[in-house]
Every structure is written in structure tokens, then in C-alpha cells.
Protein backbone atom coordinates (compact mmCIF):
# COMPACT_ATOMS: atom_id res chain seq x y z
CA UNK A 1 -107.93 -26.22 -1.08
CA UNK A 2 -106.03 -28.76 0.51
CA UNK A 3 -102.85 -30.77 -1.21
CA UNK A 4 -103.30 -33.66 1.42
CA UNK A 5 -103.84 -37.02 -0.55
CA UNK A 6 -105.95 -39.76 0.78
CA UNK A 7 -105.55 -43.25 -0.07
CA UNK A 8 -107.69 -46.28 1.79
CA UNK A 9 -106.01 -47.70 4.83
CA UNK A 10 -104.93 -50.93 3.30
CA UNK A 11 -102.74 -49.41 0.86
CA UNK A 12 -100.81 -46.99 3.88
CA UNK A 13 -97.46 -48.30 4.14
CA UNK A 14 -95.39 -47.69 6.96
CA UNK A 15 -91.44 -47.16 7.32
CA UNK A 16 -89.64 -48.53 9.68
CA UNK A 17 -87.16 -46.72 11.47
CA UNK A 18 -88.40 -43.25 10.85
CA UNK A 19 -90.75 -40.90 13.07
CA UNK A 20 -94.38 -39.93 11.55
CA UNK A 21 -93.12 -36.67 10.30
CA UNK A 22 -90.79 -38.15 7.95
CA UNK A 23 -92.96 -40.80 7.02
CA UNK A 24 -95.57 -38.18 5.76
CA UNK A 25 -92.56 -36.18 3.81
CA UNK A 26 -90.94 -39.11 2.47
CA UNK A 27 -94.85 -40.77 1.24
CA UNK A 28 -96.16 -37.22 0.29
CA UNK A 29 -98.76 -37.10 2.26
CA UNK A 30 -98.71 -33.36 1.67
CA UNK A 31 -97.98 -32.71 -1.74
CA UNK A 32 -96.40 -28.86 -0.68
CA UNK A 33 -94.15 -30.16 2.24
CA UNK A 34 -92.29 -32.74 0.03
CA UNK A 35 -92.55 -30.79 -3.28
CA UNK A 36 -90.31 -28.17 -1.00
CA UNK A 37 -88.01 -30.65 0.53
CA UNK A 38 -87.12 -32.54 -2.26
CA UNK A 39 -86.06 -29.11 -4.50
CA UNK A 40 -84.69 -27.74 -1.28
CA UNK A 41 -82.60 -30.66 -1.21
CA UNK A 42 -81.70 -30.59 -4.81
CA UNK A 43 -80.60 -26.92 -4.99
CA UNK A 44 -78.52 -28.06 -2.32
CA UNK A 45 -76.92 -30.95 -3.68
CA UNK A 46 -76.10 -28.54 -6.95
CA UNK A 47 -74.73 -25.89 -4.97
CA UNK A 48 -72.15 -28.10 -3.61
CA UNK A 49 -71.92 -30.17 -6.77
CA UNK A 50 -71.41 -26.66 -8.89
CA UNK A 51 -69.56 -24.68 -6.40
CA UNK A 52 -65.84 -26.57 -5.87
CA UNK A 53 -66.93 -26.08 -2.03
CA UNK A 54 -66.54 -28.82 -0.01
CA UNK A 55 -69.09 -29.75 2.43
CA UNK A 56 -67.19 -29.04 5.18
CA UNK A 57 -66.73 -25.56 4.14
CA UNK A 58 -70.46 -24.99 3.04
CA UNK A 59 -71.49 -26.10 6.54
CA UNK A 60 -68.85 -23.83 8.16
CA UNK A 61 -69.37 -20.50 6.34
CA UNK A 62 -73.18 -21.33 7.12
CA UNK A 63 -72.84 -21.71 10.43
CA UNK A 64 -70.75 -18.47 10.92
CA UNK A 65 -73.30 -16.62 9.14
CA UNK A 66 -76.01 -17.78 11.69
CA UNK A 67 -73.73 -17.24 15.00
CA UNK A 68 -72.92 -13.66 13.78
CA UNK A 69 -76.70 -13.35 13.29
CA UNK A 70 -77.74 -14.47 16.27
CA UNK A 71 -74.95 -12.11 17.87
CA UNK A 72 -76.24 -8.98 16.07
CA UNK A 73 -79.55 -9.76 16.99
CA UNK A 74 -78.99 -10.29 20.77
CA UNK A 75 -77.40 -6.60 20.87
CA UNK A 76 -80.22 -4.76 18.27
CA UNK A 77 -82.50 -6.93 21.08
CA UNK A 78 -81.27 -5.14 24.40
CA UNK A 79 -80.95 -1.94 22.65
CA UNK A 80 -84.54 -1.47 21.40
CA UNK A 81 -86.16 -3.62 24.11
CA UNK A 82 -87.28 -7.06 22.20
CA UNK A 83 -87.14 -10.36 22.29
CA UNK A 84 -84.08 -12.28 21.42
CA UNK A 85 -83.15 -15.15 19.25
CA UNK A 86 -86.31 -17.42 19.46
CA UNK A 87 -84.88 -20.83 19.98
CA UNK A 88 -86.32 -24.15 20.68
CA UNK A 89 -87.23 -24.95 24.08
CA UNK A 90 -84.88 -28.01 24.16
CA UNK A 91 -81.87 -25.47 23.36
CA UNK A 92 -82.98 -23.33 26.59
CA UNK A 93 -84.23 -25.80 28.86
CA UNK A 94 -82.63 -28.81 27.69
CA UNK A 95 -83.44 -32.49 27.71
CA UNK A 96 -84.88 -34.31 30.91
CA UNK A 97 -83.62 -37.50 31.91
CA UNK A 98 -87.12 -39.09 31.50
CA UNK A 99 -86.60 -38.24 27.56
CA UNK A 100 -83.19 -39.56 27.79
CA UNK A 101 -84.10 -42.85 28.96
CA UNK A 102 -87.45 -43.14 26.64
CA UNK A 103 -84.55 -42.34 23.86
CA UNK A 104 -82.55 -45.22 25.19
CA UNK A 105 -85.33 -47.58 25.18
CA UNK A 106 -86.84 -46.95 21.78
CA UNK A 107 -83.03 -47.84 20.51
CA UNK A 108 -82.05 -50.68 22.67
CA UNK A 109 -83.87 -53.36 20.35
CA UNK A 110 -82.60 -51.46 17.57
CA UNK A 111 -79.06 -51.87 18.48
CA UNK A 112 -79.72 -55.57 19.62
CA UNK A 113 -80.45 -56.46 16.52
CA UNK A 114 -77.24 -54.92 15.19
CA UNK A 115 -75.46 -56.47 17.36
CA UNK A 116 -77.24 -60.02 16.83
CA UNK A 117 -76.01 -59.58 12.54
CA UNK A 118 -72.86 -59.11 13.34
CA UNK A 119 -72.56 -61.99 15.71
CA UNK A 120 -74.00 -64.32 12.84
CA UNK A 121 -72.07 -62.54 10.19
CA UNK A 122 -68.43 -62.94 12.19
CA UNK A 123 -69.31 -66.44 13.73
CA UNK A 124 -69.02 -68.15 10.26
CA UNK A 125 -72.76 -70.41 11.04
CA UNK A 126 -74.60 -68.76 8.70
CA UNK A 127 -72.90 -69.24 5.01
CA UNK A 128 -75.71 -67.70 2.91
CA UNK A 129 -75.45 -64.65 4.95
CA UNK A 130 -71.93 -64.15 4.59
CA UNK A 131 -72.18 -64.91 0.93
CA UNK A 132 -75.08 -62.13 0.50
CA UNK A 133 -73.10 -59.74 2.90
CA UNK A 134 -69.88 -60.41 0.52
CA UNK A 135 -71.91 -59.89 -2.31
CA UNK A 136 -74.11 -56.45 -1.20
CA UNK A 137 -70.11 -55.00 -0.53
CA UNK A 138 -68.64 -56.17 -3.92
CA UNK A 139 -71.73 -54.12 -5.69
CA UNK A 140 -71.55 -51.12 -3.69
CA UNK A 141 -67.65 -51.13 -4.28
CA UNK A 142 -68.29 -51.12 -8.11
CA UNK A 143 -71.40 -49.18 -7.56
CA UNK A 144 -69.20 -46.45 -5.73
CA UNK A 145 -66.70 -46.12 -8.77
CA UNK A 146 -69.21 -44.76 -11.17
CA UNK A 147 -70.37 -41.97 -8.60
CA UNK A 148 -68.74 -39.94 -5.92
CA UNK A 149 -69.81 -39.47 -2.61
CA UNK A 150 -71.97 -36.51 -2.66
CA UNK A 151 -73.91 -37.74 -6.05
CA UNK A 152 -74.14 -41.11 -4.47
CA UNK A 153 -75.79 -39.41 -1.27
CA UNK A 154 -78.25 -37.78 -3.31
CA UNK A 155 -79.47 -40.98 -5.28
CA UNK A 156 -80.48 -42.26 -2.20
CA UNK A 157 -82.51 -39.37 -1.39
CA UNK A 158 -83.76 -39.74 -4.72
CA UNK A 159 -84.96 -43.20 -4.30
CA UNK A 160 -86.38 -42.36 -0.30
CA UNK A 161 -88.46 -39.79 -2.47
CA UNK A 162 -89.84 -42.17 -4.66
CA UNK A 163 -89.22 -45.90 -3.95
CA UNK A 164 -91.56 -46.02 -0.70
CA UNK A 165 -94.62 -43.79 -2.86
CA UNK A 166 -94.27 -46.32 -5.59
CA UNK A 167 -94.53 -48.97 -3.25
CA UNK A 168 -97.54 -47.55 -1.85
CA UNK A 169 -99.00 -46.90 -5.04
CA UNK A 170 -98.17 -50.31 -6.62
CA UNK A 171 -98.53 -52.46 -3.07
CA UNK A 172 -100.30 -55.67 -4.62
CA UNK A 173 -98.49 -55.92 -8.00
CA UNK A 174 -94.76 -55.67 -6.26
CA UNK A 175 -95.94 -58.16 -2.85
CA UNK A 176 -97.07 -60.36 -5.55
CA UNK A 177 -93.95 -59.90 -7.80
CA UNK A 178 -91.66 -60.35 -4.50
CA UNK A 179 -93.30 -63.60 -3.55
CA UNK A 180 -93.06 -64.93 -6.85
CA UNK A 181 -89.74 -64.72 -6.86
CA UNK A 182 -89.19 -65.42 -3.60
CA UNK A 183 -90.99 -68.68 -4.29
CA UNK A 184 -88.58 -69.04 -7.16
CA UNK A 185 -85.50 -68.20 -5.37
CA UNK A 186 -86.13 -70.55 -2.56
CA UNK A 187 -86.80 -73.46 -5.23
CA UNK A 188 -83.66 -73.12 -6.78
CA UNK A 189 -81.40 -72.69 -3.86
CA UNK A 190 -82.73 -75.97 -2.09
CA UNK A 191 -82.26 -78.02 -5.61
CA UNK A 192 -78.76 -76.76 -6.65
CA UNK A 193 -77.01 -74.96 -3.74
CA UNK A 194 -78.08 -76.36 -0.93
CA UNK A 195 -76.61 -79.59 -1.15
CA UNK A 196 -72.96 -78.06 -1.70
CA UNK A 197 -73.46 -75.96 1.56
CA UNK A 198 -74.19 -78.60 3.67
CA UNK A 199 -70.62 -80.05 2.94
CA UNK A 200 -69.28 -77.08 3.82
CA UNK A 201 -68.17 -77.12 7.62
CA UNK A 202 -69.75 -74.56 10.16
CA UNK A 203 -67.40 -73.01 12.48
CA UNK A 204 -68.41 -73.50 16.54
CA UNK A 205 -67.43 -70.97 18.88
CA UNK A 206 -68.50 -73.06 21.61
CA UNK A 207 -65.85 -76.16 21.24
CA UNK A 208 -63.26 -73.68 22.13
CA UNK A 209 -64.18 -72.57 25.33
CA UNK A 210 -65.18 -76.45 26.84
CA UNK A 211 -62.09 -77.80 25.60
CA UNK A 212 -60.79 -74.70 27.47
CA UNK A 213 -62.43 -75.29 30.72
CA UNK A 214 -62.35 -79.22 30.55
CA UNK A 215 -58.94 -79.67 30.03
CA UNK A 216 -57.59 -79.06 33.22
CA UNK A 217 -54.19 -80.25 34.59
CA UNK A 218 -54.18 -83.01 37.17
CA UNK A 219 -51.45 -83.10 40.06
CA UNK A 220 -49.13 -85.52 38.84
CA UNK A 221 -49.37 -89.25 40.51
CA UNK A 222 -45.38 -89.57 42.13
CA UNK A 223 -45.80 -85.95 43.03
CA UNK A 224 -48.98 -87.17 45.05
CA UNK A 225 -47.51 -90.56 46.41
CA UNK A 226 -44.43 -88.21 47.20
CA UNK A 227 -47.01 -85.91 49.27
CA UNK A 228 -48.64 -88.78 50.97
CA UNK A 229 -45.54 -90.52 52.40
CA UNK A 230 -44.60 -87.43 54.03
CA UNK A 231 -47.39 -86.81 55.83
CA UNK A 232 -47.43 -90.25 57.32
CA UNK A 233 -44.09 -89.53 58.61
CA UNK A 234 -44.43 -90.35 62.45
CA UNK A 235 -43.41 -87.99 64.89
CA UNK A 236 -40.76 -90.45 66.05
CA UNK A 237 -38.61 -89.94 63.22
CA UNK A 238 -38.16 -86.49 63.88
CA UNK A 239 -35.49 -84.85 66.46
CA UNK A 240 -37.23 -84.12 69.44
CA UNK A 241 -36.48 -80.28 69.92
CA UNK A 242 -37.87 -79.76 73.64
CA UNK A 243 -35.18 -78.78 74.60
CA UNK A 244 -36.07 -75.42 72.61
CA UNK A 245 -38.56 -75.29 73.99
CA UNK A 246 -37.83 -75.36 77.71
CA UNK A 247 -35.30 -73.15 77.43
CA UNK A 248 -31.73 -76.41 77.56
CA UNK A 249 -29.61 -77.14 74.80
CA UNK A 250 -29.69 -80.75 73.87
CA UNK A 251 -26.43 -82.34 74.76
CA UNK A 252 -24.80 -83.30 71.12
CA UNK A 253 -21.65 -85.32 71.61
CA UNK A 254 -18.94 -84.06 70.29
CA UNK A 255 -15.26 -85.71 68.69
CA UNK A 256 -13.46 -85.66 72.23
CA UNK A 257 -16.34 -87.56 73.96
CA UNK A 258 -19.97 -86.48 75.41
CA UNK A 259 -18.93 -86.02 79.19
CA UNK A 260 -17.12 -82.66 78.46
CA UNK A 261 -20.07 -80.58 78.13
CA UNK A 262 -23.14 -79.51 76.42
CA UNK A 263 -23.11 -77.12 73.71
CA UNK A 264 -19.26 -78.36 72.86
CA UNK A 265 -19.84 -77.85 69.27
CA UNK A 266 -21.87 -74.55 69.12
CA UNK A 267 -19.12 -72.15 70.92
CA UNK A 268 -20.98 -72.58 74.64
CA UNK A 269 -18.76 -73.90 77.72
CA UNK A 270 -19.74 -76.74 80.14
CA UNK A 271 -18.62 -78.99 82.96
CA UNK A 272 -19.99 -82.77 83.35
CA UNK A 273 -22.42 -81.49 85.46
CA UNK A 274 -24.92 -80.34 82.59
CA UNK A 275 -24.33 -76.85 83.89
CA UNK A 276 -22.84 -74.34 81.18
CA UNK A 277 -21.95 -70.96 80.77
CA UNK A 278 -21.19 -68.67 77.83
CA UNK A 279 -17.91 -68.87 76.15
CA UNK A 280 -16.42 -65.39 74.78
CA UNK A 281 -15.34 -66.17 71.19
CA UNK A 282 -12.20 -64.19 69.87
């Protein structure tokens, strides 16, 4: 006889975020599956409620016990000629790359959507959601000071075993109830809050960045009147230095008079003639 319970397609919920499996475990959709995880998941929450273990050691001691299994079993194996530790075929083979990216994929939007609430919760735009956000913390804060952590984990698994079946069960009545209340909700919030939010100035993220970018530093006018007159310097106005270039040493007069020679001034000897020749320098 099977346990399996049918119900009429328009009262199937679904869950969101979960695979099929867990769906059918968490909705009993087999009576003998669920039955066996929820008390297997009770008798564990006692043992480490009862025990003065801590999880950490539990899960230790657990998995010590099942690596020096699996070690006596891979010896008795060789010795009498069977088969070894049946494992998964993901722990031998491991996980292809086109499972990998299918994983990747089926997350992406998930995470984008994470990452899109807490862009409106830190950008300040959205008041009503920081003021529920604020609000869902200050209850689990208070929440968390009448439980500790393990009995709070195992309320929730409480409620995933019987919230979603008593939605199911109940679908009409609570949509019904929720969009009364909704209706309600809405009402009341556009009468008497509304009008106090809207005085209350939105921050903008974006004013920042063109003030930024906009606000750019202009060369100076004199420092660009400055730059101008000297490039309309004529060439005139400068030395002439060809005779660098050619190889002769202008002839610079000097304080006894300009026929005595070229170079006079820079340590080089010379007759009137233009001619020179180096002069040794003690």
C-alpha cells in the first residue's frame, strides 16, 4: 500500500529555491520519507542538545568513525577479494565542467538578485526597505535571546516541516487572508506614512560622480596669455647661434676692446685676424 498523498494540481505548491527532492520531503509527498527525516533530525538535535557535545565535536568523532571504516574495509576488501567502499560516482569520477557551468548558471540570477537588495538597501533610495530590514534585525536580535543557536536552528526546521504543508493544505483561506491585509496595509501606509516619507530626502549616488567628472580645472587665463606671448616671440629677438653651428665662436667683445681676439672672455687666444688658437690655462 502506498503512503504517497495526492492532492489536485491547483492546490501543489512549489518552493522556491529548493530541488524536487526536497520539495517532496519538505511537502510530504511521501508520508515514510519525511516521517524519517523529521525524527532523524530530531534525535539529532537532542543528542547534541542532551550530550554537552558541541557540534564541532559530534561532526568530528563522526567523521573519524567513517574514515577508520572505510580504512578497515579497503584492507578486509583486498584480503578476501571484494569490492571496496561503494562511493558515489561524483567522489570517483568527479564533476565535469559542463555541470560546473550549468551550476553557475542556475545561481547567477540568484546571486543578482542578492546583489540588486543590497544595492537598494546601502544606497539609502528606498526608506521602507531599510525601515523593514531594520526592523526584521531588531526581532531576530530579541528573538535570538530567548533561544540559542542550535534550538533556534531546529525551529526552523520545524516550521520547513510544517509551514509549506499548511500552506498547501490551507492555500485559498491564507492567499485570501494575505491579500486582505495586504489591501489593508497598503491603505494605511499611503494615508498616514506616506506623506512623512516623502519629506524625507533620498540620497543620490549619482550627483557625486558628475560633480566629480564636471568639475574640472581650467588652465589659468595669465598663465595662458603668459604662454601665448612667448610663442610669438620672433626669431629676431633671439641670439643668433650659427656660429655653433658651423663650427666659429662668435666674436663677444670684451673690457679691453673687440680687436684683440675672439673667444677673449672664454679662456681661447686670438690675433685681429679672426684666427685663434687654444690657450693652456694654469
Amino acid at each position: 500500500m502506498s503512503t504517497t498523498t495526492a492532492y489536485p494540481t491547483n492546490k501543489q505548491v512549489r518552493l522556491p529555491g529548493v530541488g524536487r527532492e526536497i520539495e517532496d520531503v519538505l511537502l510530504w509527498r511521501d508520508v515514510k520519507v519525511s516521517a524519517a527525516a523529521f525524527v532523524g533530525l530530531t534525535l539529532l538535535y537532542l543528542l547534541l542538545e542532551w550530550s554537552g557535545y558541541s557540534l564541532l565535536t559530534i561532526v568530528c568523532n563522526t567523521l573519524l568513525a567513517l574514515v577508520s571504516g572505510a580504512f578497515i574495509w579497503s584492507y578486509v576488501a583486498k584480503f578476501t577479494g571484494r569490492s571496496g567502499v561503494p562511493l558515489p560516482r561524483v567522489v570517483r569520477e568527479g564533476v565535469s565542467e559542463g555541470h560546473v557551468k550549468q551550476f553557475a548558471q542556475n545561481f547567477t540570477a540568484v546571486i543578482n538578485k542578492g546583489l540588486s537588495f543590497v544595492n537598494r538597501l546601502t544606497s539609502g533610495e528606498d526608506v521602507i526597505l531599510s525601515v523593514e530590514v531594520a526592523g526584521g534585525l531588531y526581532v531576530a536580535a530579541k528573538i535570538g535571546n530567548y533561544f540559542s543557536s542550535l534550538g533556534l536552528l531546529y525551529t526552523l526546521v520545524v516550521l520547513a516541516f510544517t509551514v509549506p504543508k499548511l500552506y498547501e493544505l490551507k492555500k485559498d483561506d491564507i492567499d485570501q487572508a494575505v491579500s486582505t491585509a495586504s489591501y489593508h496595509g497598503k491603505k494605511n501606509y499611503t494615508q498616514y506614512v506616506e506623506p512623512y516619507v516623502k519629506k524625507i530626502p533620498k540620497a543620490s549616488t549619482s550627483s557625486t560622480t558628475s560633480a566629480s567628472t564636471s568639475t574640472i580645472p581650467s588652465k589659468p587665463a595669465a598663465f595662458e596669455s603668459e604662454a601665448d606671448s612667448f610663442q610669438n616671440v620672433s626669431k629676431q629677438d633671439i641670439p643668433s647661434l650659427s656660429g655653433h653651428q658651423t663650427g666659429a665662436i662668435p666674436n663677444y667683445p670684451n673690457q679691453q676692446g673687440q680687436g684683440q681676439g675672439q673667444g677673449h672672455g672664454l679662456g681661447l687666444g686670438g690675433d685681429a685676424s679672426g684666427s685663434y688658437a687654444p690657450k693652456k690655462v694654469i
